[in-house]
PDB file of N, CA and C in Angstrom:
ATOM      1  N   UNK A   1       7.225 -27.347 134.548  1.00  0.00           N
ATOM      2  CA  UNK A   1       6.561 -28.600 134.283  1.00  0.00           C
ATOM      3  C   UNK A   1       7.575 -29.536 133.614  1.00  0.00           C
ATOM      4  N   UNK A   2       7.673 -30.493 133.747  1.00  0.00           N
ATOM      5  CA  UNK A   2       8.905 -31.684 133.479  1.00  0.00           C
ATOM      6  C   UNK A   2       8.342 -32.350 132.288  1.00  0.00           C
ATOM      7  N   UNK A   3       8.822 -32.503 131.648  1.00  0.00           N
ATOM      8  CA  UNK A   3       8.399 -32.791 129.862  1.00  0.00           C
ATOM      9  C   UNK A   3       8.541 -34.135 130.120  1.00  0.00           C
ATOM     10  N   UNK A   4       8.993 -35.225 130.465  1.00  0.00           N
ATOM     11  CA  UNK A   4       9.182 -36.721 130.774  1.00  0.00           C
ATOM     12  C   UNK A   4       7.669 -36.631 131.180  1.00  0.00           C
ATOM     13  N   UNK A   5       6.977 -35.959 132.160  1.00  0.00           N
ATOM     14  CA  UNK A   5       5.445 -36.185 132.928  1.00  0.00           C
ATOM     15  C   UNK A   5       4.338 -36.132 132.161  1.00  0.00           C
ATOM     16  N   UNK A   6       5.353 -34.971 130.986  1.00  0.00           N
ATOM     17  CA  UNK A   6       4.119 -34.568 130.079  1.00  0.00           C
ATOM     18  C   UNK A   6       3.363 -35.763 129.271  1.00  0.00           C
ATOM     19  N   UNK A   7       4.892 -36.316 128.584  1.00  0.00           N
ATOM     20  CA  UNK A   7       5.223 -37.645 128.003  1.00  0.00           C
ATOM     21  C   UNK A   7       3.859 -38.435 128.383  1.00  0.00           C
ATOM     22  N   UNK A   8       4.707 -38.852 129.304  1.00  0.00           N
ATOM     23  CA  UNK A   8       4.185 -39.904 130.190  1.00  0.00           C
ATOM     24  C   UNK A   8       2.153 -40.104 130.351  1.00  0.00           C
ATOM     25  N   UNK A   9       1.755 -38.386 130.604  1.00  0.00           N
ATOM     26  CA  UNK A   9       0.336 -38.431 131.209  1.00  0.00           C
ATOM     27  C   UNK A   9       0.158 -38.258 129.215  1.00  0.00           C
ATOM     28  N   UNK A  10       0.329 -38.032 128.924  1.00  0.00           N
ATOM     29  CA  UNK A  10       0.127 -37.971 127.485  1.00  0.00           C
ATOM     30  C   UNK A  10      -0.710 -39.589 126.487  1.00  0.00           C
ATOM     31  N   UNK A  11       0.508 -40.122 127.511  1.00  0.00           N
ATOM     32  CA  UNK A  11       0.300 -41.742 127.242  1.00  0.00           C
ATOM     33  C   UNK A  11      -0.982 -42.118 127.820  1.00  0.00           C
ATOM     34  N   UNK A  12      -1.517 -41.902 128.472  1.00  0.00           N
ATOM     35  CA  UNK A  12      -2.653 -42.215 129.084  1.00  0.00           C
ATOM     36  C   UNK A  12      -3.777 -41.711 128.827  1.00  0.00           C
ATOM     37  N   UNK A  13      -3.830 -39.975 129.160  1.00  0.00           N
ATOM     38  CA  UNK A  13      -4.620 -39.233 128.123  1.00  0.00           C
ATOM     39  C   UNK A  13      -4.555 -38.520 126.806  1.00  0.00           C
ATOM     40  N   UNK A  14      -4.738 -39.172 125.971  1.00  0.00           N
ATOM     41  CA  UNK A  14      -4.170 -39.003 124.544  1.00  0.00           C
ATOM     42  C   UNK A  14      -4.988 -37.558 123.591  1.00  0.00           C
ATOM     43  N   UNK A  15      -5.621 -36.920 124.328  1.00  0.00           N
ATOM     44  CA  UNK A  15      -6.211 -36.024 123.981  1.00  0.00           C
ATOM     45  C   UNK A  15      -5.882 -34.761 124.927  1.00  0.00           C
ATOM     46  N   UNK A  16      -5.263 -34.206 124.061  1.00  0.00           N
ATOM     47  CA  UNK A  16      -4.391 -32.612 124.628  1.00  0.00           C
ATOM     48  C   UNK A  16      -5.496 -31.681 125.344  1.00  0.00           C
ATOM     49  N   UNK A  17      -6.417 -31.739 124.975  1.00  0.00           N
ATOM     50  CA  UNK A  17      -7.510 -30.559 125.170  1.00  0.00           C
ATOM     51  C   UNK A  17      -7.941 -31.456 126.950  1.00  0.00           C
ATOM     52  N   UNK A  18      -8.236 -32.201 126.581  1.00  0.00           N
ATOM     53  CA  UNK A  18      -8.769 -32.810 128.188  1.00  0.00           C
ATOM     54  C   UNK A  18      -7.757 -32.959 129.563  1.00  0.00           C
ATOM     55  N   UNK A  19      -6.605 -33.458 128.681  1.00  0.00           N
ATOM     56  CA  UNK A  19      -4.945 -33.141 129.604  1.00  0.00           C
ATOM     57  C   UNK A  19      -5.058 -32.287 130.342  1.00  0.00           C
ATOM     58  N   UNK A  20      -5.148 -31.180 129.162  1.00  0.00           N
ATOM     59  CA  UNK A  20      -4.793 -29.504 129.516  1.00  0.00           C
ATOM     60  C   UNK A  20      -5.893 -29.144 131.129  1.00  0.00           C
ATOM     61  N   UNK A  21      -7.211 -30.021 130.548  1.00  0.00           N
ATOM     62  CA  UNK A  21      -8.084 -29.113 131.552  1.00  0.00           C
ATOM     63  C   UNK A  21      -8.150 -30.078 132.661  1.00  0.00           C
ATOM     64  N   UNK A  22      -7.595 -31.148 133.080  1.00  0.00           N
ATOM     65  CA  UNK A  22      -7.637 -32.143 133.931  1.00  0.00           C
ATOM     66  C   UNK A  22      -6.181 -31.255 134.549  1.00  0.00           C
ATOM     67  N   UNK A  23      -5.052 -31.087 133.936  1.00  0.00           N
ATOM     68  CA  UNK A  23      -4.169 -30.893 134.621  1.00  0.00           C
ATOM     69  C   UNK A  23      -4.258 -28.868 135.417  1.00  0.00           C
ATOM     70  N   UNK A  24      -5.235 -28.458 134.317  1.00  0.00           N
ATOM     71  CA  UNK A  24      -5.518 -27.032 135.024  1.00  0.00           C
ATOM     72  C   UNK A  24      -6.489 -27.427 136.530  1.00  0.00           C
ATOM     73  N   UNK A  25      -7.016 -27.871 136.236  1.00  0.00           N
ATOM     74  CA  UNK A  25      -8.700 -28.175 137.600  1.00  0.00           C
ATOM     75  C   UNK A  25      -7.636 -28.669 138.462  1.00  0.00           C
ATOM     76  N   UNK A  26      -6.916 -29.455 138.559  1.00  0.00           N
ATOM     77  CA  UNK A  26      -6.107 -30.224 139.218  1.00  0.00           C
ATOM     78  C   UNK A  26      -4.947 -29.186 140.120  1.00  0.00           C
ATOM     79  N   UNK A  27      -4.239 -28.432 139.593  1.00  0.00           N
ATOM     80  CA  UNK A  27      -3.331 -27.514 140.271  1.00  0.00           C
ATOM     81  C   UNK A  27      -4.311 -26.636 141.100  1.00  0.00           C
ATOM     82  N   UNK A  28      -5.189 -25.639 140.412  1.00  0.00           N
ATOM     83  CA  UNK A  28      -6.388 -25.480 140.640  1.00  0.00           C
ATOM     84  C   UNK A  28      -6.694 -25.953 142.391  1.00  0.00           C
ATOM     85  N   UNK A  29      -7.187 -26.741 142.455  1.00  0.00           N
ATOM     86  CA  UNK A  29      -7.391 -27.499 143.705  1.00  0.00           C
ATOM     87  C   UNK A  29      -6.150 -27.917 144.540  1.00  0.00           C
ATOM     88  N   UNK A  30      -5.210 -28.433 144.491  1.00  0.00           N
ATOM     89  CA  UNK A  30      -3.631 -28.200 145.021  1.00  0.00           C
ATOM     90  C   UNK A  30      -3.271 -27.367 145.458  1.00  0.00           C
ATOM     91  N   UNK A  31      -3.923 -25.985 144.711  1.00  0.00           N
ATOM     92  CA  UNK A  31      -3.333 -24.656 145.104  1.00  0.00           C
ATOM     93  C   UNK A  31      -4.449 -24.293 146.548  1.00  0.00           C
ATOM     94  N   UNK A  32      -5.231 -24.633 146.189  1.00  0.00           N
ATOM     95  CA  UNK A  32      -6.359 -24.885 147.572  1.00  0.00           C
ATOM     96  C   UNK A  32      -6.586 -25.005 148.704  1.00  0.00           C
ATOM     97  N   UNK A  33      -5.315 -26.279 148.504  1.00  0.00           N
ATOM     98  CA  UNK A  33      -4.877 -26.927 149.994  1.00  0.00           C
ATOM     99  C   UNK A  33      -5.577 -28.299 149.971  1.00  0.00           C
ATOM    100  N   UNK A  34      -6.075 -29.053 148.777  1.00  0.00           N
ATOM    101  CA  UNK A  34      -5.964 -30.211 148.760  1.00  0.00           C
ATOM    102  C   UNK A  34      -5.179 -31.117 148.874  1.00  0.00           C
ATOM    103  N   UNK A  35      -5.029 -31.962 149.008  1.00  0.00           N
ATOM    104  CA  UNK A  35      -3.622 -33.002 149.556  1.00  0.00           C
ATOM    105  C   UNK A  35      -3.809 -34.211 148.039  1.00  0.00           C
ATOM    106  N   UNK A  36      -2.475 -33.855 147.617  1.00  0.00           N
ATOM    107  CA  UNK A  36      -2.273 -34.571 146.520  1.00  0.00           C
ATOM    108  C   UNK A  36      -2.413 -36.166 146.834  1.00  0.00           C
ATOM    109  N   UNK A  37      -2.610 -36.534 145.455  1.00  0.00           N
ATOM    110  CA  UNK A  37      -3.272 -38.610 145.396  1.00  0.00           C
ATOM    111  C   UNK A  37      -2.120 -39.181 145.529  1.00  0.00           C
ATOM    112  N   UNK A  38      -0.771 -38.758 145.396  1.00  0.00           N
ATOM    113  CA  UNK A  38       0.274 -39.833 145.239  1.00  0.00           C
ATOM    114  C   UNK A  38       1.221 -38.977 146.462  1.00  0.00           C
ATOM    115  N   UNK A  39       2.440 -39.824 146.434  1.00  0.00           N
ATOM    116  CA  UNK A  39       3.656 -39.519 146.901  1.00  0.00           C
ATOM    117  C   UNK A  39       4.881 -38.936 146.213  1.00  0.00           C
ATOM    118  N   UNK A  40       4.783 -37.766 146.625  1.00  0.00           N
ATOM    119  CA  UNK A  40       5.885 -36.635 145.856  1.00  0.00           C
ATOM    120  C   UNK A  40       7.210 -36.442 146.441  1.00  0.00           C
ATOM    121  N   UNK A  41       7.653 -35.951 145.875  1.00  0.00           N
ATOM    122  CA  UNK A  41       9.503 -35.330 147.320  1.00  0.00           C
ATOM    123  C   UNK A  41       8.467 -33.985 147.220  1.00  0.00           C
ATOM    124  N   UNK A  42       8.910 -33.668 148.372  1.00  0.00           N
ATOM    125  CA  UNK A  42       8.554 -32.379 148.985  1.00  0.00           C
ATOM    126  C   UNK A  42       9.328 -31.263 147.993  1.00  0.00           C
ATOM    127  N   UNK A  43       8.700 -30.154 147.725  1.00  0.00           N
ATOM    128  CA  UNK A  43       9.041 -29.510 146.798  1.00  0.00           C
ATOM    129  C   UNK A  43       8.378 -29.635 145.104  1.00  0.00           C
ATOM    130  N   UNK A  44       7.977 -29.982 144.955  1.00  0.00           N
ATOM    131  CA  UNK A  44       7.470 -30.784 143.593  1.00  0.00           C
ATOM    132  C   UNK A  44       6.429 -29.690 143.416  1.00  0.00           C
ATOM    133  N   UNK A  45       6.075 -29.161 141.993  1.00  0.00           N
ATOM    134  CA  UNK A  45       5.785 -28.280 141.930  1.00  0.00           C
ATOM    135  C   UNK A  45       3.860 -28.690 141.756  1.00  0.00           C
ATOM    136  N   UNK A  46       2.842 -27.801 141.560  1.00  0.00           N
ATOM    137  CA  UNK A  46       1.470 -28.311 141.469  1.00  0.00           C
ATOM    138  C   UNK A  46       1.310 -29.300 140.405  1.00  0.00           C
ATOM    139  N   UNK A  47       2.001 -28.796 139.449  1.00  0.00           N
ATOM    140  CA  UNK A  47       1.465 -29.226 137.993  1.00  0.00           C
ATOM    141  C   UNK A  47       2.209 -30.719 137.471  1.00  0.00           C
ATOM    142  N   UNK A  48       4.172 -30.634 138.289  1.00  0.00           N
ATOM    143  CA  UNK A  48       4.168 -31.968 138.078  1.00  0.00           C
ATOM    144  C   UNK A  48       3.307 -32.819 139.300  1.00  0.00           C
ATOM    145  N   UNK A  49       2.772 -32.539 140.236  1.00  0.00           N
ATOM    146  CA  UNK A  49       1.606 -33.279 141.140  1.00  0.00           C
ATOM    147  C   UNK A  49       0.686 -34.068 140.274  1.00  0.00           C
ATOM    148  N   UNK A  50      -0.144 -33.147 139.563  1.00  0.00           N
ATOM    149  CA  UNK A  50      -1.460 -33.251 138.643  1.00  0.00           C
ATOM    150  C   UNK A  50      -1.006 -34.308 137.737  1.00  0.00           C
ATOM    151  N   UNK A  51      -0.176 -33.938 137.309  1.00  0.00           N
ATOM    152  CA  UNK A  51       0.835 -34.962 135.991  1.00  0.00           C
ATOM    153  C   UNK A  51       1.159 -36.608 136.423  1.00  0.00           C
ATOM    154  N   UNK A  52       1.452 -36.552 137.806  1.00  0.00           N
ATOM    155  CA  UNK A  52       1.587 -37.569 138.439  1.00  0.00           C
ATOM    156  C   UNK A  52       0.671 -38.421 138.580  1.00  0.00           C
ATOM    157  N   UNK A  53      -0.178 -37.464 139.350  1.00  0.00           N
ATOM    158  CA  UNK A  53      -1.864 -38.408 139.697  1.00  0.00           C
ATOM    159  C   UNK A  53      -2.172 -38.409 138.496  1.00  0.00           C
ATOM    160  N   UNK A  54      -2.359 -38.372 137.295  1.00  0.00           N
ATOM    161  CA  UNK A  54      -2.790 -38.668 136.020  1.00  0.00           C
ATOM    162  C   UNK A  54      -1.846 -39.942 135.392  1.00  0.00           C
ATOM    163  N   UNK A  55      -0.638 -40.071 135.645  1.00  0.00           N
ATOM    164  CA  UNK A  55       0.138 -40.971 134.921  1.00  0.00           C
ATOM    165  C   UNK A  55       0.035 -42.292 135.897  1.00  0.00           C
ATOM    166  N   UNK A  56      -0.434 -42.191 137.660  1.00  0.00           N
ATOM    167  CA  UNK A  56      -0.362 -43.153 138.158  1.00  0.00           C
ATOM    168  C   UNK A  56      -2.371 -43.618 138.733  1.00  0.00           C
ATOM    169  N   UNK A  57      -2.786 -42.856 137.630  1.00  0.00           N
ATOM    170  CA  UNK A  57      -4.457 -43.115 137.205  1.00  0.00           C
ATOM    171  C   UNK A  57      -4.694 -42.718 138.103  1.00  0.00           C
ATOM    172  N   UNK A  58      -4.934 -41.843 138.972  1.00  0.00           N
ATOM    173  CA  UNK A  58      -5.539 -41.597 140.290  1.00  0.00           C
ATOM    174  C   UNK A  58      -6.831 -40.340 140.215  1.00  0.00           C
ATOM    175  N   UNK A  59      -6.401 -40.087 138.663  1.00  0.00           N
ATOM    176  CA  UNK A  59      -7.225 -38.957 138.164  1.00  0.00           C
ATOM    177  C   UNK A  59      -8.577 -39.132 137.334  1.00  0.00           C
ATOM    178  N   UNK A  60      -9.207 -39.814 137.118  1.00  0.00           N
ATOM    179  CA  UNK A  60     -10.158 -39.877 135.706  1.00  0.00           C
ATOM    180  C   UNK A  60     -11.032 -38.579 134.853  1.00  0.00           C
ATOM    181  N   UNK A  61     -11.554 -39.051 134.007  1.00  0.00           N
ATOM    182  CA  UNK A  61     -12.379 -37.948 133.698  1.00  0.00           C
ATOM    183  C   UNK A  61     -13.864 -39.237 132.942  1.00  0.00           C
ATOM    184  N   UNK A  62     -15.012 -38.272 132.706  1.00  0.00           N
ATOM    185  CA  UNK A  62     -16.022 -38.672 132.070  1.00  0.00           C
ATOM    186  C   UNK A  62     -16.570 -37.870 130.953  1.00  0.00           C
ATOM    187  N   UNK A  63     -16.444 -38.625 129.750  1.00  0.00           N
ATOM    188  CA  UNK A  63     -16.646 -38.006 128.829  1.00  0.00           C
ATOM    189  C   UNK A  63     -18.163 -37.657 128.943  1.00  0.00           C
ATOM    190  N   UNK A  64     -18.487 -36.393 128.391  1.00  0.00           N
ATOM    191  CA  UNK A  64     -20.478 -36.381 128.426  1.00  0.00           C
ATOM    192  C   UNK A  64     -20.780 -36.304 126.646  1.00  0.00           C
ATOM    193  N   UNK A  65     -19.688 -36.178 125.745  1.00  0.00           N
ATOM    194  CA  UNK A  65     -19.820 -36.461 124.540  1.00  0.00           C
ATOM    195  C   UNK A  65     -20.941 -37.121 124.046  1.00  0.00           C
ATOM    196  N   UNK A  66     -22.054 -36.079 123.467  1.00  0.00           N
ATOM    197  CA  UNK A  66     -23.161 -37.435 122.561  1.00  0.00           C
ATOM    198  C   UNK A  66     -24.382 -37.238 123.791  1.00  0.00           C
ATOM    199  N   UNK A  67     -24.069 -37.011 124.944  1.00  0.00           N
ATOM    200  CA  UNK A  67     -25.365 -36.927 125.512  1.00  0.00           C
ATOM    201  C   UNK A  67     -26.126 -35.902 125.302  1.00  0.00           C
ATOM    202  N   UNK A  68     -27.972 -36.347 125.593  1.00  0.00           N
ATOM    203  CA  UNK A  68     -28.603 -35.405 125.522  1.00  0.00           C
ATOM    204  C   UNK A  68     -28.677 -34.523 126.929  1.00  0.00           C
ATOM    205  N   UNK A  69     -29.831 -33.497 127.166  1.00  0.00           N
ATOM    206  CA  UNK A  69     -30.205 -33.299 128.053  1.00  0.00           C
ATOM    207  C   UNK A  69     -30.797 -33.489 128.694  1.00  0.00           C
ATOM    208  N   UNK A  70     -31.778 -34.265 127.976  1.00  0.00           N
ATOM    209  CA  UNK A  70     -33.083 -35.851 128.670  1.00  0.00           C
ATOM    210  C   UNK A  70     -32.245 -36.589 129.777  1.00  0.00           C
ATOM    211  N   UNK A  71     -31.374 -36.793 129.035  1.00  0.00           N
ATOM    212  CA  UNK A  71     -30.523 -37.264 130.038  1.00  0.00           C
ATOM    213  C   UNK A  71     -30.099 -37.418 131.436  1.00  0.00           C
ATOM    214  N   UNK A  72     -29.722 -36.443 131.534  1.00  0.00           N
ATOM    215  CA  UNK A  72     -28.896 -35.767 132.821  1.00  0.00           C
ATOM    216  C   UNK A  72     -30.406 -35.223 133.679  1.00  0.00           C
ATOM    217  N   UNK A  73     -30.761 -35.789 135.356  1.00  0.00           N
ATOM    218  CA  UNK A  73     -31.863 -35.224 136.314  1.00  0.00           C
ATOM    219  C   UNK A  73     -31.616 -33.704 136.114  1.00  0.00           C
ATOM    220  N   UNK A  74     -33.140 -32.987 136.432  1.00  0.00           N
ATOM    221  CA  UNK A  74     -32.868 -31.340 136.514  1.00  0.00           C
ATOM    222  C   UNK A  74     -33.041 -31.722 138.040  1.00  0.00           C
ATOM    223  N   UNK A  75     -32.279 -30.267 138.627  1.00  0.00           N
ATOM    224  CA  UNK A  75     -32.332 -30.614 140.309  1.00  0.00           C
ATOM    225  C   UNK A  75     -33.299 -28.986 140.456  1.00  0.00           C
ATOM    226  N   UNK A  76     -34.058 -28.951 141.150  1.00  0.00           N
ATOM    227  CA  UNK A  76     -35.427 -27.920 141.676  1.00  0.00           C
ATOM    228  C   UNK A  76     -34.503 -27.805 142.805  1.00  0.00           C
ATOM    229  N   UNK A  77     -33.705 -25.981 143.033  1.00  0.00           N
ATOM    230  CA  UNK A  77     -33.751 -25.884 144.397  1.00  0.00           C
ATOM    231  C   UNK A  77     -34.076 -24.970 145.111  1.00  0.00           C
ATOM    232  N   UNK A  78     -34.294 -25.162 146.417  1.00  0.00           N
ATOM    233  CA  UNK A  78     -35.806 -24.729 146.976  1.00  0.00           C
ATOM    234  C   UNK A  78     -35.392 -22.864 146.494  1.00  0.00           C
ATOM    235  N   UNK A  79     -36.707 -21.755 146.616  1.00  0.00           N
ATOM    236  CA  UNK A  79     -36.978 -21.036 146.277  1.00  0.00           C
ATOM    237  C   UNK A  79     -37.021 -20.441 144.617  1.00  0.00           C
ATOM    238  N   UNK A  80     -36.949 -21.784 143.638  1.00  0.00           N
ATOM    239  CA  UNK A  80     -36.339 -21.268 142.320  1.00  0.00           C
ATOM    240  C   UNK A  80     -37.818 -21.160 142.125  1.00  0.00           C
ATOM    241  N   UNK A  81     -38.276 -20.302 140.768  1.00  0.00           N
ATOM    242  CA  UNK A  81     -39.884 -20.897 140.196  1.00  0.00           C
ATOM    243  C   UNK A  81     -39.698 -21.245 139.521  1.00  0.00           C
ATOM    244  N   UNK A  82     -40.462 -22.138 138.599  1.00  0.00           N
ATOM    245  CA  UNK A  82     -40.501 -23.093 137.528  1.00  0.00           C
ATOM    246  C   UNK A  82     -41.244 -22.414 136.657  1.00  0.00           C
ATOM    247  N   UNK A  83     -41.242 -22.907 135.465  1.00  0.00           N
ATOM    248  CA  UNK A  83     -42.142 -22.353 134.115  1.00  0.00           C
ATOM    249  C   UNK A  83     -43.186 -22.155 134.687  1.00  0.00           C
ATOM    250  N   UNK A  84     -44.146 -23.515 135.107  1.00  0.00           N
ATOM    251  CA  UNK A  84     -45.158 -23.880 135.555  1.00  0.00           C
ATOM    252  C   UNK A  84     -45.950 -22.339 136.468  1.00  0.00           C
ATOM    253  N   UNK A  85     -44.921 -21.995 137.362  1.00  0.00           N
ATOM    254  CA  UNK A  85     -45.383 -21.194 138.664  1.00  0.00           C
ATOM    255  C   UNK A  85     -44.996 -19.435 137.857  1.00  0.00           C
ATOM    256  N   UNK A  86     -44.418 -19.455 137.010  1.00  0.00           N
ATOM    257  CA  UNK A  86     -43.434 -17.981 136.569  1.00  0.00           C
ATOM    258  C   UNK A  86     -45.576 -17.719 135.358  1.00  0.00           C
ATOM    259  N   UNK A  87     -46.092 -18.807 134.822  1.00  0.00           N
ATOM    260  CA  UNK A  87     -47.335 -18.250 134.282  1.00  0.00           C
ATOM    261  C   UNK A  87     -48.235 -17.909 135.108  1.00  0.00           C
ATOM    262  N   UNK A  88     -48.392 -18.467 136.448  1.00  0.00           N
ATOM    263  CA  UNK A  88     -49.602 -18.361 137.163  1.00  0.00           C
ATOM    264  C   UNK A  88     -49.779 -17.095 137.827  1.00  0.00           C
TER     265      UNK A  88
END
C-alpha cells in the first residue's frame, strides 16, 4: 500500500476507522472482479485502487450515526412469520 495514497485518502476521510473499512469492502469487491472507478497503470495493486477511488471521491460512505430504528423501513420477506402470526 503506498503511504502518499494513504496521505492523501486520509485527507478526505479523516476518520481512520471508516478509511480502514471503506478501503477493506473496497479490495473486497476488486478482488471479485469488479472493475475499478478510476484509471490505474495496469498492475496497481487492490488497495492502492480503493485508495484511489477514495482520494478521487468516487467512493462515499453514509454515516447512520444517531439514528433510530423507527427509522429505517422493516422489509417482510415472503415466508418469514411475524410476531403477529408466531401467537396465533
Amino acid at each position: 500500500m503506498n503511504a502518499d495514497l494513504v496521505k492523501a485518502a486520509s485527507a478526505v476521510i479523516s476518520n481512520q476507522q471508516i478509511l480502514v473499512n471503506m478501503v477493506s469492502r473496497r479490495v473486497r469487491q476488486l478482488c471479485l472482479g469488479h472493475r475499478p472507478l478510476v484509471q490505474v497503470p495496469l498492475g496497481t495493486g487492490a488497495a492502492d485502487i480503493a485508495l484511489s477511488e477514495i482520494i478521487a471521491q468516487k467512493l462515499i460512505f453514509e454515516s447512520t450515526f444517531g439514528r433510530t430504528a423507527t427509522q429505517a423501513p422493516i422489509v417482510s420477506f415472503p415466508g418469514m412469520i411475524s410476531g403477529k402470526e408466531k401467537a396465533a
